[in-house]
Protein backbone atom coordinates (compact mmCIF):
# COMPACT_ATOMS: atom_id res chain seq x y z
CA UNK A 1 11.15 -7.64 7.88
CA UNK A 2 14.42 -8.79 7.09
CA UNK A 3 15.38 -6.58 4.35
CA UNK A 4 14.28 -4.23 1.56
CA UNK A 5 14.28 -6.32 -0.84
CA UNK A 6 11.75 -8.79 1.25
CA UNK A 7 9.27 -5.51 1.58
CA UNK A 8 9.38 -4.60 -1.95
CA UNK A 9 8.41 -8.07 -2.65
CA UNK A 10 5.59 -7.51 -0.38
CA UNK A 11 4.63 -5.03 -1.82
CA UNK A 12 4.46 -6.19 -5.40
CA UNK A 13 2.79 -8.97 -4.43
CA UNK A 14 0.04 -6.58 -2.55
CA UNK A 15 -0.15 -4.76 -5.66
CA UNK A 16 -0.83 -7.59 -7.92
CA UNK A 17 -3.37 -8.98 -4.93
CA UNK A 18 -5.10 -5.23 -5.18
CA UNK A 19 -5.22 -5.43 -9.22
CA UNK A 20 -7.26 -9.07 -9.11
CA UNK A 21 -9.56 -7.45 -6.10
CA UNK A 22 -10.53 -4.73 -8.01
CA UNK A 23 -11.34 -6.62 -11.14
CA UNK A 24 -13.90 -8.42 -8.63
CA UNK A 25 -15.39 -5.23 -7.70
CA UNK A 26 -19.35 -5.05 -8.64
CA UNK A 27 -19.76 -2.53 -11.62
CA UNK A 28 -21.53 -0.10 -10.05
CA UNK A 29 -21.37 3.88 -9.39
CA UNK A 30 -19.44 3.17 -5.78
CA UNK A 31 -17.56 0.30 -6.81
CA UNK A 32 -15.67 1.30 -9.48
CA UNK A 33 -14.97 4.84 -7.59
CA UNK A 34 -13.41 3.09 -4.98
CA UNK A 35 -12.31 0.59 -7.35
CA UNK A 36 -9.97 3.56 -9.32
CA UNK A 37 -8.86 4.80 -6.07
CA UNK A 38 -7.49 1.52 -4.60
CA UNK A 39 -6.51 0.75 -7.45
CA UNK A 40 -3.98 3.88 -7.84
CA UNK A 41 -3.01 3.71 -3.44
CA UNK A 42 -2.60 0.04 -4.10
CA UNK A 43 -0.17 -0.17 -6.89
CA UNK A 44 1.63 3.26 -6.01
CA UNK A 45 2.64 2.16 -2.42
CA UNK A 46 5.20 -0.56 -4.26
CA UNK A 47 6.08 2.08 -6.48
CA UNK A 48 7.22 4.71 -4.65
CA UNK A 49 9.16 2.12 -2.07
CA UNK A 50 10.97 1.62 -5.45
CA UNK A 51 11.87 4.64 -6.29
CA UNK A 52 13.25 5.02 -3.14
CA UNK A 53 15.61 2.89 -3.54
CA UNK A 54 17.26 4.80 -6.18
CA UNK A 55 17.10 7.85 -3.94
CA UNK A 56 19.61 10.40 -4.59
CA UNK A 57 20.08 11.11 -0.81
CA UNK A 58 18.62 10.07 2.52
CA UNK A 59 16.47 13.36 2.55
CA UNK A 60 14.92 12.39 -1.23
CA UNK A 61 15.16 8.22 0.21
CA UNK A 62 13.03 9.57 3.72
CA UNK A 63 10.58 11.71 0.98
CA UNK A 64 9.54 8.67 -0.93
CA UNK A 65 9.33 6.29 1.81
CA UNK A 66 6.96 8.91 3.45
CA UNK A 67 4.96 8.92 0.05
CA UNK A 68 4.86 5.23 0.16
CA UNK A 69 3.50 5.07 3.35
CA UNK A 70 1.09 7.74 3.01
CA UNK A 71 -0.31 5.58 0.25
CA UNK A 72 -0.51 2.44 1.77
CA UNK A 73 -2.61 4.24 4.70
CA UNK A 74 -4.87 5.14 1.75
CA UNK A 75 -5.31 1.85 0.25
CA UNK A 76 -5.63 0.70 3.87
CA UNK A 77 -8.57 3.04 4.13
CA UNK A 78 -10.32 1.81 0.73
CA UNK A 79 -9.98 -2.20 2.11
CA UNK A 80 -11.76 -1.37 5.21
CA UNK A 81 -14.26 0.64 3.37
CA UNK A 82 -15.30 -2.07 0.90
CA UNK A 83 -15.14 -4.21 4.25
CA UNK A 84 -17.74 -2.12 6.23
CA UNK A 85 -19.95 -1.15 3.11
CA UNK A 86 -20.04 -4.73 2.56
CA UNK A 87 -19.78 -4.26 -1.37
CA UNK A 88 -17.53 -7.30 -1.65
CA UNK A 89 -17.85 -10.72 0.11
CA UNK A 90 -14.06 -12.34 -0.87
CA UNK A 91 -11.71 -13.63 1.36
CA UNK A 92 -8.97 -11.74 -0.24
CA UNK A 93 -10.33 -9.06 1.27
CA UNK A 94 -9.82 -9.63 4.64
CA UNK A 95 -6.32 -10.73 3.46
CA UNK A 96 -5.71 -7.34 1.76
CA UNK A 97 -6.73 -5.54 4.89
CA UNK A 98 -4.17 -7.51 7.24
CA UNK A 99 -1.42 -7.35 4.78
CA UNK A 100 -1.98 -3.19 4.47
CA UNK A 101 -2.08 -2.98 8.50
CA UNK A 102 1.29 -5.00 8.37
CA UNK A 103 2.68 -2.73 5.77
CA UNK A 104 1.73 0.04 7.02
CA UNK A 105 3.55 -0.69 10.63
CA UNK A 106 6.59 -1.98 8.75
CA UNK A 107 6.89 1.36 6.70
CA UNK A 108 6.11 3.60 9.53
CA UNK A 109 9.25 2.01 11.37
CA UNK A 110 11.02 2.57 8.52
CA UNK A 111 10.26 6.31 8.04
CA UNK A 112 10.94 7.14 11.93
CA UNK A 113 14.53 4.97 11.39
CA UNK A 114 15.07 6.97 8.08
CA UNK A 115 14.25 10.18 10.11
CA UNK A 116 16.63 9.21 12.29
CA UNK A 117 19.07 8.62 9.90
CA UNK A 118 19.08 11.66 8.26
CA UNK A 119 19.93 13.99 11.34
């Protein structure tokens, strides 16, 4: 990634990509369950990379880039659900579920070098 502002593009744009996915979601019991829960993972990951960014110091900056992460594992988790369960047949799917793998590599690196930062 080049720089921040290029991931918290990404970002957005997986959390807009995770809003129109869920509004395909079937109406039943399981899909809107895991339709609420992506939903919140999906949109929250972007969110808390922003807040980061107006982190009052590298400790609170590595905190919220930690939360981000932690949520994009989550959404990351829902995606492959919905893939194995088979509850949605989409090709933005399959996109969602690469894009969260790549996000979630790209964050981790980010929290270790914000770790490392810190100390």
């Amino acid at each position: 990634m080049g720089n921040y502002q290029d991931l918290g593009e990404r970002l957005l744009d997986f959390a807009v990509n995770v809003i129109k996915l869920v509004e395909m979601l079937p109406n039943s019991l399981s899909g809107r369950r895991i339709g609420d829960q992506l939903l919140r993972s999906g949109t929250s990951a972007g969110a808390n990379y922003e807040e980061a960014q107006g982190a009052e110091s590298k400790k609170d900056f590595t905190h919220k880039l930690q939360i981000s992460l932690k949520e994009i594992r989550e959404a990351n988790f829902w995606l492959r659900l919905l893939l194995k369960a088979n509850i949605i047949k989409n090709p933005l799917l399959n996109i969602l579920v690469d894009e969260s793998n790549q996000l979630k590599a790209i964050l981790s690196k980010s929290v270790v070098t914000a770790k490392e930062n810190i100390g």
